[in-house]
PDB file of N, CA and C in Angstrom:
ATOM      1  N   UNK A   1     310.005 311.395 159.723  1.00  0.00           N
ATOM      2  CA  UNK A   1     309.882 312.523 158.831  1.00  0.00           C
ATOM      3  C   UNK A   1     309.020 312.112 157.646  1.00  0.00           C
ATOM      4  N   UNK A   2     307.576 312.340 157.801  1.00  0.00           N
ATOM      5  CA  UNK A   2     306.706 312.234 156.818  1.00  0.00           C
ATOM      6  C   UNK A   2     307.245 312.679 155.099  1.00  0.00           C
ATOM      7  N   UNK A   3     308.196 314.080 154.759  1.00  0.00           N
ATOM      8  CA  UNK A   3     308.312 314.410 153.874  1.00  0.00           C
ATOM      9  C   UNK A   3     309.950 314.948 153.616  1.00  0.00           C
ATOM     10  N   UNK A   4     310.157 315.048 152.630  1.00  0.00           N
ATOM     11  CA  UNK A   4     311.700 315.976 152.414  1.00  0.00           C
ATOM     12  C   UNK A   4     311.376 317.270 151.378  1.00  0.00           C
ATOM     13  N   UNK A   5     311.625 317.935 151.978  1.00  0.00           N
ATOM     14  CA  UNK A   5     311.592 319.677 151.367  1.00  0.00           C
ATOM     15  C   UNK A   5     312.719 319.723 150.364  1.00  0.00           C
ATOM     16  N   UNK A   6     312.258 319.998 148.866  1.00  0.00           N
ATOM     17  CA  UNK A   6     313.008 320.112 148.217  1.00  0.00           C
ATOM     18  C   UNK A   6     313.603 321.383 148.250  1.00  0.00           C
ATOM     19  N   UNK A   7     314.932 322.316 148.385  1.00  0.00           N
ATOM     20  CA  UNK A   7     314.747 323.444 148.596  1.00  0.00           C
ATOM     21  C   UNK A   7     314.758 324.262 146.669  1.00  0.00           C
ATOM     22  N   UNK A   8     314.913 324.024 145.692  1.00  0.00           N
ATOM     23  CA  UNK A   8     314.666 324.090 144.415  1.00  0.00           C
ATOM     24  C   UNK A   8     313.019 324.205 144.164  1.00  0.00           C
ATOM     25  N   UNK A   9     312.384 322.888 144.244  1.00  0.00           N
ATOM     26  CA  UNK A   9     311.291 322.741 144.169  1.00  0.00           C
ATOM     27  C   UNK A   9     310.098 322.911 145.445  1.00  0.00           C
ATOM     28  N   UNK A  10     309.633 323.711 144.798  1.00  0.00           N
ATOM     29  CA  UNK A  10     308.319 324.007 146.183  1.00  0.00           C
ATOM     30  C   UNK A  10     307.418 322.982 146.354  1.00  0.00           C
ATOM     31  N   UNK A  11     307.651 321.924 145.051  1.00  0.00           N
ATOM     32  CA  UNK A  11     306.721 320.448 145.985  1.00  0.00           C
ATOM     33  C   UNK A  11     307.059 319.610 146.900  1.00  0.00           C
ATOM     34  N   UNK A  12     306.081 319.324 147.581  1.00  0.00           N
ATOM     35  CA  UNK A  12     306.966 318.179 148.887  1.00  0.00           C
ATOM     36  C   UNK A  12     306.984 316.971 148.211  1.00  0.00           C
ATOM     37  N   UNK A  13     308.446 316.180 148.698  1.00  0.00           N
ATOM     38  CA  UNK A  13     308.604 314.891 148.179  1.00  0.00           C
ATOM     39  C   UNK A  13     308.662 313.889 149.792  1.00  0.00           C
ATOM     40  N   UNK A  14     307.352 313.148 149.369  1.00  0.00           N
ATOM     41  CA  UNK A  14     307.315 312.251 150.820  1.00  0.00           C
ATOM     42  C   UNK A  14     308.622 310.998 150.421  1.00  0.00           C
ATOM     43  N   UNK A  15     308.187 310.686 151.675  1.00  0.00           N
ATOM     44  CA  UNK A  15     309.647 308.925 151.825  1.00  0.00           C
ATOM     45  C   UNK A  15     308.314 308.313 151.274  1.00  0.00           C
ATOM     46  N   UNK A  16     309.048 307.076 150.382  1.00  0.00           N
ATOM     47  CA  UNK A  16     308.303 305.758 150.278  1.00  0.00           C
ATOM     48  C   UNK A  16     307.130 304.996 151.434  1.00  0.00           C
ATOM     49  N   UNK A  17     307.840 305.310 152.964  1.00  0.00           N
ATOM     50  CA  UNK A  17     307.086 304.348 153.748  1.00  0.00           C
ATOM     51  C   UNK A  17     305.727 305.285 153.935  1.00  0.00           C
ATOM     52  N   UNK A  18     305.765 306.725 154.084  1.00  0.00           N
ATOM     53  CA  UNK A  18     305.157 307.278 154.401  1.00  0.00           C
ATOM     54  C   UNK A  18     304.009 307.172 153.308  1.00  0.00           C
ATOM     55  N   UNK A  19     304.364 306.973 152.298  1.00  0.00           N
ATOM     56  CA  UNK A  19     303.055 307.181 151.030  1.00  0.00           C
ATOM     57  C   UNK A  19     302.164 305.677 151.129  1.00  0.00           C
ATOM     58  N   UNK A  20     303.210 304.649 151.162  1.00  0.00           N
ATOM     59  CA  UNK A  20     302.787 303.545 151.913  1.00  0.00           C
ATOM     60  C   UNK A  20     301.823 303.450 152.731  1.00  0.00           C
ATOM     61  N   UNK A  21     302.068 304.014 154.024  1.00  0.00           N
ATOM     62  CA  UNK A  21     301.104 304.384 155.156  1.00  0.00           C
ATOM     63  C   UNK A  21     299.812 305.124 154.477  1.00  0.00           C
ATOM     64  N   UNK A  22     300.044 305.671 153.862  1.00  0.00           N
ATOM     65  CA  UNK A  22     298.688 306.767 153.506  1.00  0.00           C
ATOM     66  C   UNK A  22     298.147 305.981 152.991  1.00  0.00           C
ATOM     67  N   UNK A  23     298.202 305.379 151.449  1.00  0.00           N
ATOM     68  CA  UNK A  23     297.724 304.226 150.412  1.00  0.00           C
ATOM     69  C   UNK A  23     296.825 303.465 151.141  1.00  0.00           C
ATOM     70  N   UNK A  24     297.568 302.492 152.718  1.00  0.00           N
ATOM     71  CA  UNK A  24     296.853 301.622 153.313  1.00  0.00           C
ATOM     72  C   UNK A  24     295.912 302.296 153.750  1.00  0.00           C
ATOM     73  N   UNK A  25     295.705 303.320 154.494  1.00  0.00           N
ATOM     74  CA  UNK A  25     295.018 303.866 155.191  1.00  0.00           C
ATOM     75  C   UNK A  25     293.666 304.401 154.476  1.00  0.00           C
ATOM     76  N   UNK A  26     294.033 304.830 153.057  1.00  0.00           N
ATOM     77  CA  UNK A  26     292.803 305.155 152.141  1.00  0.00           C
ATOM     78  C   UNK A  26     292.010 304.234 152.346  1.00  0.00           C
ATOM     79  N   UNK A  27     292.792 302.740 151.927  1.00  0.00           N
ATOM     80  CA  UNK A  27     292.043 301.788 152.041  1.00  0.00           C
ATOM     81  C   UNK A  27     291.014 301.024 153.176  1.00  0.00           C
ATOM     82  N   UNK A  28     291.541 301.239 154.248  1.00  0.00           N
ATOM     83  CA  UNK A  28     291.268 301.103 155.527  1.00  0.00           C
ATOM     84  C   UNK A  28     290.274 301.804 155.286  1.00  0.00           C
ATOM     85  N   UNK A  29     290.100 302.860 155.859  1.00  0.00           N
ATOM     86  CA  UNK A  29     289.163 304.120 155.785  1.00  0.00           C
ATOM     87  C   UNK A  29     288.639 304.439 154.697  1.00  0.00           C
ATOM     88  N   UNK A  30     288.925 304.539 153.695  1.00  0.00           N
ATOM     89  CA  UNK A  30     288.018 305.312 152.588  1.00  0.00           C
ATOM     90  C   UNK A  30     287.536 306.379 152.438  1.00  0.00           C
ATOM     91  N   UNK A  31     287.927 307.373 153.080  1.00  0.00           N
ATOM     92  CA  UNK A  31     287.615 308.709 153.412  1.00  0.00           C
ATOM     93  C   UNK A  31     288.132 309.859 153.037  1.00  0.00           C
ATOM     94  N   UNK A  32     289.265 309.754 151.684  1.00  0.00           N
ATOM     95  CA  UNK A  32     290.038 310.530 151.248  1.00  0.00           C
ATOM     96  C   UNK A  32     289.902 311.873 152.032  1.00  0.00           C
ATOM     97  N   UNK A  33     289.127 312.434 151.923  1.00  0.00           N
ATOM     98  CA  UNK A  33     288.572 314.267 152.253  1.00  0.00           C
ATOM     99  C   UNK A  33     289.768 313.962 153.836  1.00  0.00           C
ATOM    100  N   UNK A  34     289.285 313.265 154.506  1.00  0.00           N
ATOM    101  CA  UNK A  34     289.597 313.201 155.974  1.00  0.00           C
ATOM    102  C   UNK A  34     290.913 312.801 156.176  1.00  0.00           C
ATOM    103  N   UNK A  35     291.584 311.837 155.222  1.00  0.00           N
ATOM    104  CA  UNK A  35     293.089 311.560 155.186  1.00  0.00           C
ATOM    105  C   UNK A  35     294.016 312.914 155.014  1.00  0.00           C
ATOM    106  N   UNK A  36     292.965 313.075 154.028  1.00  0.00           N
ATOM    107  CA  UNK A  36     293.560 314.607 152.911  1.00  0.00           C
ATOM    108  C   UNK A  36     294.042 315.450 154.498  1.00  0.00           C
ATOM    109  N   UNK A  37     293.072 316.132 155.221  1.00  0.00           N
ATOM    110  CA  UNK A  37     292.913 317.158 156.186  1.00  0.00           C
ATOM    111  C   UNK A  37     293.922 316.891 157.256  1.00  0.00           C
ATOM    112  N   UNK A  38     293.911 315.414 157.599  1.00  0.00           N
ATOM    113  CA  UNK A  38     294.817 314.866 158.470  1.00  0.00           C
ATOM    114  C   UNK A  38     296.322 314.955 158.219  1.00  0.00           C
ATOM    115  N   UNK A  39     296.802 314.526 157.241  1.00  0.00           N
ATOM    116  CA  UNK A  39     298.257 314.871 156.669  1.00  0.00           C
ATOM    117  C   UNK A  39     298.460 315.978 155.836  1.00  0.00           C
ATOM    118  N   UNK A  40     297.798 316.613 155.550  1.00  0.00           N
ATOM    119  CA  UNK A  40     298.016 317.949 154.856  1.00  0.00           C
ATOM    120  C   UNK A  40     298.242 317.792 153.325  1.00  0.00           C
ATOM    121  N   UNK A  41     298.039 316.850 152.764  1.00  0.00           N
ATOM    122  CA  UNK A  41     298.228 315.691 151.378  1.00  0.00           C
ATOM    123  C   UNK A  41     297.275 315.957 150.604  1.00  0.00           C
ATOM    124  N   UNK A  42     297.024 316.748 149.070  1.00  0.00           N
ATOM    125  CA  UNK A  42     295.809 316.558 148.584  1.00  0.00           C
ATOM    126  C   UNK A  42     295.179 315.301 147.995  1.00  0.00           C
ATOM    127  N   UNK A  43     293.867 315.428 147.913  1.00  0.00           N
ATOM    128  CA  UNK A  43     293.173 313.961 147.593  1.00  0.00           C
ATOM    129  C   UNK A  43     292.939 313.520 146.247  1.00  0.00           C
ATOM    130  N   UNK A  44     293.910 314.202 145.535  1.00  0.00           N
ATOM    131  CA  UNK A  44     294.478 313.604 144.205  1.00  0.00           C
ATOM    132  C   UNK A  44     295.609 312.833 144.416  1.00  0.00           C
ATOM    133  N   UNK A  45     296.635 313.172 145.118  1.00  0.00           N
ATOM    134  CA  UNK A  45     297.726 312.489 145.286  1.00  0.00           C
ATOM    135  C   UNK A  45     297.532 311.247 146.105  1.00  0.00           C
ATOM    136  N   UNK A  46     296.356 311.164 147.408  1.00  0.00           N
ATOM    137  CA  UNK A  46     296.395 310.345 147.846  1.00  0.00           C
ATOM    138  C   UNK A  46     295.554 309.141 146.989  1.00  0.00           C
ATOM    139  N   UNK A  47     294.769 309.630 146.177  1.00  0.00           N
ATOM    140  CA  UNK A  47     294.028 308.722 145.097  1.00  0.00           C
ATOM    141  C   UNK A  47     295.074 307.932 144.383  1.00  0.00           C
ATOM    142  N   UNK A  48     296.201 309.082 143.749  1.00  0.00           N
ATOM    143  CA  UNK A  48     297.321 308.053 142.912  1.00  0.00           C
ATOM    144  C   UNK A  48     297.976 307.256 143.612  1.00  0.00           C
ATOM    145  N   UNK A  49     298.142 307.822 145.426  1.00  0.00           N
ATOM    146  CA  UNK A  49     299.495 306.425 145.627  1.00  0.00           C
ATOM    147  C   UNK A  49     298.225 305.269 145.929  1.00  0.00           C
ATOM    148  N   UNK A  50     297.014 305.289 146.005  1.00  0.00           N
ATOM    149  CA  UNK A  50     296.021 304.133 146.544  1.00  0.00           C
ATOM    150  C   UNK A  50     296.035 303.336 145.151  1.00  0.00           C
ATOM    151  N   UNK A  51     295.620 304.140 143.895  1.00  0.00           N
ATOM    152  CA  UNK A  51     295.804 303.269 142.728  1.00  0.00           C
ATOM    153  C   UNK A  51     297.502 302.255 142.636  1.00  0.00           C
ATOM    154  N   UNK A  52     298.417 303.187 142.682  1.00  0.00           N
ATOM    155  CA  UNK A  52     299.552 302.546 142.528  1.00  0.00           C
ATOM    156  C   UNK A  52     299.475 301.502 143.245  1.00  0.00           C
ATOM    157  N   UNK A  53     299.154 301.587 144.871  1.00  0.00           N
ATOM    158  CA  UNK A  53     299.015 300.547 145.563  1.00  0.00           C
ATOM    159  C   UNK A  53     298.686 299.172 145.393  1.00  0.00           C
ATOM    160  N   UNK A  54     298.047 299.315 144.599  1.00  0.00           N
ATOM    161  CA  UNK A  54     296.415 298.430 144.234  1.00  0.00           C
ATOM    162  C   UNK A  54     296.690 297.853 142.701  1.00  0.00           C
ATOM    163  N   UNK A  55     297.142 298.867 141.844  1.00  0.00           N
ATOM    164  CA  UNK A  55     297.938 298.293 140.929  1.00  0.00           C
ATOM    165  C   UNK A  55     299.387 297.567 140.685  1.00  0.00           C
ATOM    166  N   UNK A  56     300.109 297.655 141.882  1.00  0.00           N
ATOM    167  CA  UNK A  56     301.651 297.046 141.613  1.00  0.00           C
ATOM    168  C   UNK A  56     301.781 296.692 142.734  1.00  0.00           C
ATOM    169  N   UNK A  57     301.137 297.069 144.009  1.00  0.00           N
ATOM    170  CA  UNK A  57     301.201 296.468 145.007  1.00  0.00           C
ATOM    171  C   UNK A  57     301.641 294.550 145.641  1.00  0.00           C
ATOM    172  N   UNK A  58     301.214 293.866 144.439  1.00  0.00           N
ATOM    173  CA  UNK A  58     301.403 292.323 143.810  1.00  0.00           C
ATOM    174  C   UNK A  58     302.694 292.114 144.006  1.00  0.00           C
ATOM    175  N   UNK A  59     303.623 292.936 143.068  1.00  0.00           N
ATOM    176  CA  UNK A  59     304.400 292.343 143.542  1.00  0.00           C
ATOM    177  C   UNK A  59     305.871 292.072 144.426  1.00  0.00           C
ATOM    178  N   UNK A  60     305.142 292.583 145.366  1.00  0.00           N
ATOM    179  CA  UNK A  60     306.203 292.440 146.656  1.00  0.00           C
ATOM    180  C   UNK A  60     306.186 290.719 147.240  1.00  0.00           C
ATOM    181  N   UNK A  61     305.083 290.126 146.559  1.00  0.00           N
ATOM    182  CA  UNK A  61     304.973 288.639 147.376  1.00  0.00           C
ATOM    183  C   UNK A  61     305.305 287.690 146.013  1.00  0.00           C
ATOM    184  N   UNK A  62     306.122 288.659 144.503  1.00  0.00           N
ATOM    185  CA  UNK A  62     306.472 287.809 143.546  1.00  0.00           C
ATOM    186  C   UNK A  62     307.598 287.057 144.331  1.00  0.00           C
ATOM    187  N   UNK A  63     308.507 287.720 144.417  1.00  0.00           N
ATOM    188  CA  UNK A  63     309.826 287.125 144.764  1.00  0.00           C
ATOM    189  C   UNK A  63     310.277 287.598 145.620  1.00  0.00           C
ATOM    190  N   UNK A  64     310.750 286.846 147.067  1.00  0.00           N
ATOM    191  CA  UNK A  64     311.033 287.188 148.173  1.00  0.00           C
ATOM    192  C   UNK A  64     313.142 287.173 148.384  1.00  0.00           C
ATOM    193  N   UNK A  65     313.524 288.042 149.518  1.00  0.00           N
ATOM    194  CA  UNK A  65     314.712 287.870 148.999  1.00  0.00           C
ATOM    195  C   UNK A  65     315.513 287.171 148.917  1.00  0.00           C
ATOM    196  N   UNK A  66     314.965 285.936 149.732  1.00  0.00           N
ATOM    197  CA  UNK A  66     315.867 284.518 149.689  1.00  0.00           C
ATOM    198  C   UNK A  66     316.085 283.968 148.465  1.00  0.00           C
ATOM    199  N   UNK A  67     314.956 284.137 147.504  1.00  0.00           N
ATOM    200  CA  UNK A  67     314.191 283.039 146.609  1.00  0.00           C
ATOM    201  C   UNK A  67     315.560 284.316 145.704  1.00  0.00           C
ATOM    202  N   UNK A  68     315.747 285.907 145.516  1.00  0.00           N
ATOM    203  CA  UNK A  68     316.088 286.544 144.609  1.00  0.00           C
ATOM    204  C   UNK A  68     317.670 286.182 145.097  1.00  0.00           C
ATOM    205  N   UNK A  69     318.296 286.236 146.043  1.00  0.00           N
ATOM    206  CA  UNK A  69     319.171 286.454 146.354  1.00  0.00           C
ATOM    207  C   UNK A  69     319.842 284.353 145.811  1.00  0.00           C
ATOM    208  N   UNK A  70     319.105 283.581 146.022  1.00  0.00           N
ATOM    209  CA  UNK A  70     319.397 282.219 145.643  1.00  0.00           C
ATOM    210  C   UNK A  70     319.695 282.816 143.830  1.00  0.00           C
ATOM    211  N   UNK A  71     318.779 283.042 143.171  1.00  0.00           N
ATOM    212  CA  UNK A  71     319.208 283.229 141.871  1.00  0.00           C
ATOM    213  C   UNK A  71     320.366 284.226 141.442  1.00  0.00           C
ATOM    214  N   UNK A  72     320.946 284.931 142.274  1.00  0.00           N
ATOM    215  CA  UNK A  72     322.091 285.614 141.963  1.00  0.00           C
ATOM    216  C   UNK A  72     323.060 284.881 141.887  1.00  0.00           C
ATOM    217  N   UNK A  73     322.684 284.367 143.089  1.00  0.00           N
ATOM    218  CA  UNK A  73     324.315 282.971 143.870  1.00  0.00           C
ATOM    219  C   UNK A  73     324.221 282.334 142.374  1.00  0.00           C
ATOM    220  N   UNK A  74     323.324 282.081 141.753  1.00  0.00           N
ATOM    221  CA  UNK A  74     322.863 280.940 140.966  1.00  0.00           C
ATOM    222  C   UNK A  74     324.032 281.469 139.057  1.00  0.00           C
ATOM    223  N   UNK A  75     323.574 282.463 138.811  1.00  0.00           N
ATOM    224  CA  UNK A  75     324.088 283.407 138.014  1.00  0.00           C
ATOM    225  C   UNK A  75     325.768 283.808 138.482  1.00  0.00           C
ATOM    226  N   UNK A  76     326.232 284.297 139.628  1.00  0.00           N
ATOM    227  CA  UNK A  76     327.329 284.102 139.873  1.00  0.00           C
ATOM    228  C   UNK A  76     328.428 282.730 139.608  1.00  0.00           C
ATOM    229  N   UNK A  77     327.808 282.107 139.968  1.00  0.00           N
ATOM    230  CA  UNK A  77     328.243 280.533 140.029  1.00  0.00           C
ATOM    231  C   UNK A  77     328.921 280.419 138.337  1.00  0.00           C
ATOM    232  N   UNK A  78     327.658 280.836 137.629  1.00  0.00           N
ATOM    233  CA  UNK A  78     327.683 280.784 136.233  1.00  0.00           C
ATOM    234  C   UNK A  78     328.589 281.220 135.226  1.00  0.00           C
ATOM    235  N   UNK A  79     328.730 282.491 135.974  1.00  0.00           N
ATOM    236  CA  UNK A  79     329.539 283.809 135.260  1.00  0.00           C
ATOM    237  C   UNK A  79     331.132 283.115 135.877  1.00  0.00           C
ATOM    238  N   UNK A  80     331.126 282.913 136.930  1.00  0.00           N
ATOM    239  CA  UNK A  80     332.704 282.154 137.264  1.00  0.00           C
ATOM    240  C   UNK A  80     332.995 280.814 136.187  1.00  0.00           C
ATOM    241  N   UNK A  81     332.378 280.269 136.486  1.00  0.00           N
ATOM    242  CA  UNK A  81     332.570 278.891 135.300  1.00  0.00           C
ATOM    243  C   UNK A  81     333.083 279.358 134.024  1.00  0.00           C
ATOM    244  N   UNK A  82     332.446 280.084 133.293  1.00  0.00           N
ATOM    245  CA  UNK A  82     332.823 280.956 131.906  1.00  0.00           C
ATOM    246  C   UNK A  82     333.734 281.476 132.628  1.00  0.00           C
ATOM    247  N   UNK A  83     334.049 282.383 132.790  1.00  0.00           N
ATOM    248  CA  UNK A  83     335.920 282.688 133.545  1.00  0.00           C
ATOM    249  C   UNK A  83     337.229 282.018 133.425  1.00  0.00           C
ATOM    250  N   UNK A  84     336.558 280.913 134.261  1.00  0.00           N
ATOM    251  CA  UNK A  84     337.212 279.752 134.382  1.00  0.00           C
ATOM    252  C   UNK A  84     337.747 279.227 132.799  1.00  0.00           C
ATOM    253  N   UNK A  85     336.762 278.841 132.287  1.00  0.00           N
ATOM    254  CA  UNK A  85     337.025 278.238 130.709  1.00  0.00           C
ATOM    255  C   UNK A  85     337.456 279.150 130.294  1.00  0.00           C
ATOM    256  N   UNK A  86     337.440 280.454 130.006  1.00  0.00           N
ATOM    257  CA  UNK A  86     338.086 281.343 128.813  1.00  0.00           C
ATOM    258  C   UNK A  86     339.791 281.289 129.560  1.00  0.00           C
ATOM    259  N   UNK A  87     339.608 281.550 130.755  1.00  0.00           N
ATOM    260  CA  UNK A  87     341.201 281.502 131.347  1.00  0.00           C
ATOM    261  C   UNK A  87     341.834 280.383 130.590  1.00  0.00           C
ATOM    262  N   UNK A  88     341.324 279.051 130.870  1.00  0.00           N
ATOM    263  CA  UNK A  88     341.922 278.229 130.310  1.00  0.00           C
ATOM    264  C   UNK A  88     342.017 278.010 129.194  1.00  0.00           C
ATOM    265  N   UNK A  89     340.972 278.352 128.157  1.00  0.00           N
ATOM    266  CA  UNK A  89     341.474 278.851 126.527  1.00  0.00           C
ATOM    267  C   UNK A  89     342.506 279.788 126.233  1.00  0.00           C
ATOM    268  N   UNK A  90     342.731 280.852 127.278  1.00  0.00           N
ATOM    269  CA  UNK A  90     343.770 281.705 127.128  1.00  0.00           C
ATOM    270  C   UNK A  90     345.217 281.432 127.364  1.00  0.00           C
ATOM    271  N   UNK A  91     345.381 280.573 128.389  1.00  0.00           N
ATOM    272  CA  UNK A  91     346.188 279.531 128.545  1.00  0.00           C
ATOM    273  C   UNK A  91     346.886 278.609 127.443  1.00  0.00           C
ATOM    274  N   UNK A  92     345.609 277.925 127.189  1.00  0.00           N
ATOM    275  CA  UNK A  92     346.004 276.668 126.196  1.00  0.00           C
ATOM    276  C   UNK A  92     346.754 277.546 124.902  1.00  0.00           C
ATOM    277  N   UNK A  93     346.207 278.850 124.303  1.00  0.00           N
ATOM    278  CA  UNK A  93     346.565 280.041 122.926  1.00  0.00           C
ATOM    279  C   UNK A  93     348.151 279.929 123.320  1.00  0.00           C
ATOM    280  N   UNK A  94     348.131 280.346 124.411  1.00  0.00           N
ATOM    281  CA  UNK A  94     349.544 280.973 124.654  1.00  0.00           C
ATOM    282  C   UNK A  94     350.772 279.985 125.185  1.00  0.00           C
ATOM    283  N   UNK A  95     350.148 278.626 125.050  1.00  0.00           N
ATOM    284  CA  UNK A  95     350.995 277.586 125.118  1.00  0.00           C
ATOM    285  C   UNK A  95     351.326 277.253 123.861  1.00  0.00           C
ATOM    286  N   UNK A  96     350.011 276.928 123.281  1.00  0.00           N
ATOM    287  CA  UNK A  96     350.176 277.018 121.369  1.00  0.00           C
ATOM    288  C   UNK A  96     351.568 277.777 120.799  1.00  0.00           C
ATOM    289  N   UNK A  97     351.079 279.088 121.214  1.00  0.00           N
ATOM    290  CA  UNK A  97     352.031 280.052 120.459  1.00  0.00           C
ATOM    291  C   UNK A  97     353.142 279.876 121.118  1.00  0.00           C
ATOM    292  N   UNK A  98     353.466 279.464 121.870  1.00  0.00           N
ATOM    293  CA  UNK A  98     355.246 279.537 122.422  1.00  0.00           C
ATOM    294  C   UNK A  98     355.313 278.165 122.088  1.00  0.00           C
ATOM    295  N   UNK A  99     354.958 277.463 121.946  1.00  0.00           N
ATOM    296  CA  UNK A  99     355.414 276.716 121.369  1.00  0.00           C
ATOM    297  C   UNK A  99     355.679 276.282 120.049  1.00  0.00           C
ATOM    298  N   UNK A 100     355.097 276.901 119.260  1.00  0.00           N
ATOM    299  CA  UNK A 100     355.239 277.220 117.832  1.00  0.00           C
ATOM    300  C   UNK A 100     356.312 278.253 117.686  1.00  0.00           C
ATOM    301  N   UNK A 101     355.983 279.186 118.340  1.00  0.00           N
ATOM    302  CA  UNK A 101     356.937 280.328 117.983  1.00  0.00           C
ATOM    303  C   UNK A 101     358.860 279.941 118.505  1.00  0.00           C
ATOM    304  N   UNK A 102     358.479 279.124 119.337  1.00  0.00           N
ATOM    305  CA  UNK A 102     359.879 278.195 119.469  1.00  0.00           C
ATOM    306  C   UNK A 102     360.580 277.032 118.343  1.00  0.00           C
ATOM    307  N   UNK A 103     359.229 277.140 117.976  1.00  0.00           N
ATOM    308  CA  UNK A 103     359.962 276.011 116.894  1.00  0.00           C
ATOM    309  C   UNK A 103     360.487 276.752 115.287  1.00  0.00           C
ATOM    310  N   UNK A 104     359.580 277.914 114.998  1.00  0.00           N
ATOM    311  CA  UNK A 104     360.194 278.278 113.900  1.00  0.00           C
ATOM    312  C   UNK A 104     361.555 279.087 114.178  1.00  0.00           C
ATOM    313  N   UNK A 105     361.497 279.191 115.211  1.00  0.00           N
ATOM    314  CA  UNK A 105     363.159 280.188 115.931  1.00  0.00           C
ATOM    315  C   UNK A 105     364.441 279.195 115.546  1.00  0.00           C
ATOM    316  N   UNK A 106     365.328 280.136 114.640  1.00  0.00           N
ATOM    317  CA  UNK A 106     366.239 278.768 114.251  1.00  0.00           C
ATOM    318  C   UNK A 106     367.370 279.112 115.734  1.00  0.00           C
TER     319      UNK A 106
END
């Protein structure tokens, strides 16, 4: 399914892969007029997703999901440790206090 029909809005909203496909294909070809005619897409829109393309296109090969998904693990790891220590500060308070609070108890 090239597009989703908004039923509110009378503009068509394509899927991601599909604008994808077009973008490359500008490029490939270069023929906007003829892309245009072929998908029924005007050749303004297909101009913007080719710019977008071309402009942000980069970075899909920044960070891959091993490399993103390692730095979560990495950050998780992190956020447990702090856990860990405040538990045990919360701990140690409330040993404090019962034990104090036992001692002024006549």
């Amino acid at each position: 399914m090239p597009y989703q029909n908004n039923q509110t809005n009378k503009r068509k909203s394509y899927t991601p892969q599909f604008k994808f496909d077009r973008a490359v294909e500008t490029i490939k070809i270069g023929n906007l007029s003829e892309i245009s005619r072929k998908y029924g897409v005007g050749v303004n829109v297909l101009s913007k997703w080719r710019t977008d393309l071309m402009e942000r296109g980069y970075r899909i090969f920044e960070t891959g999901p091993d490399q993103e998904a390692g730095g979560l693990k990495k950050q998780i790891a992190k956020l447990e440790q702090m856990v860990g220590k405040k538990e045990v500060e919360l701990n140690l308070l409330k040993n404090f206090s019962d034990f104090y609070g036992s001692q002024s108890s006549p």
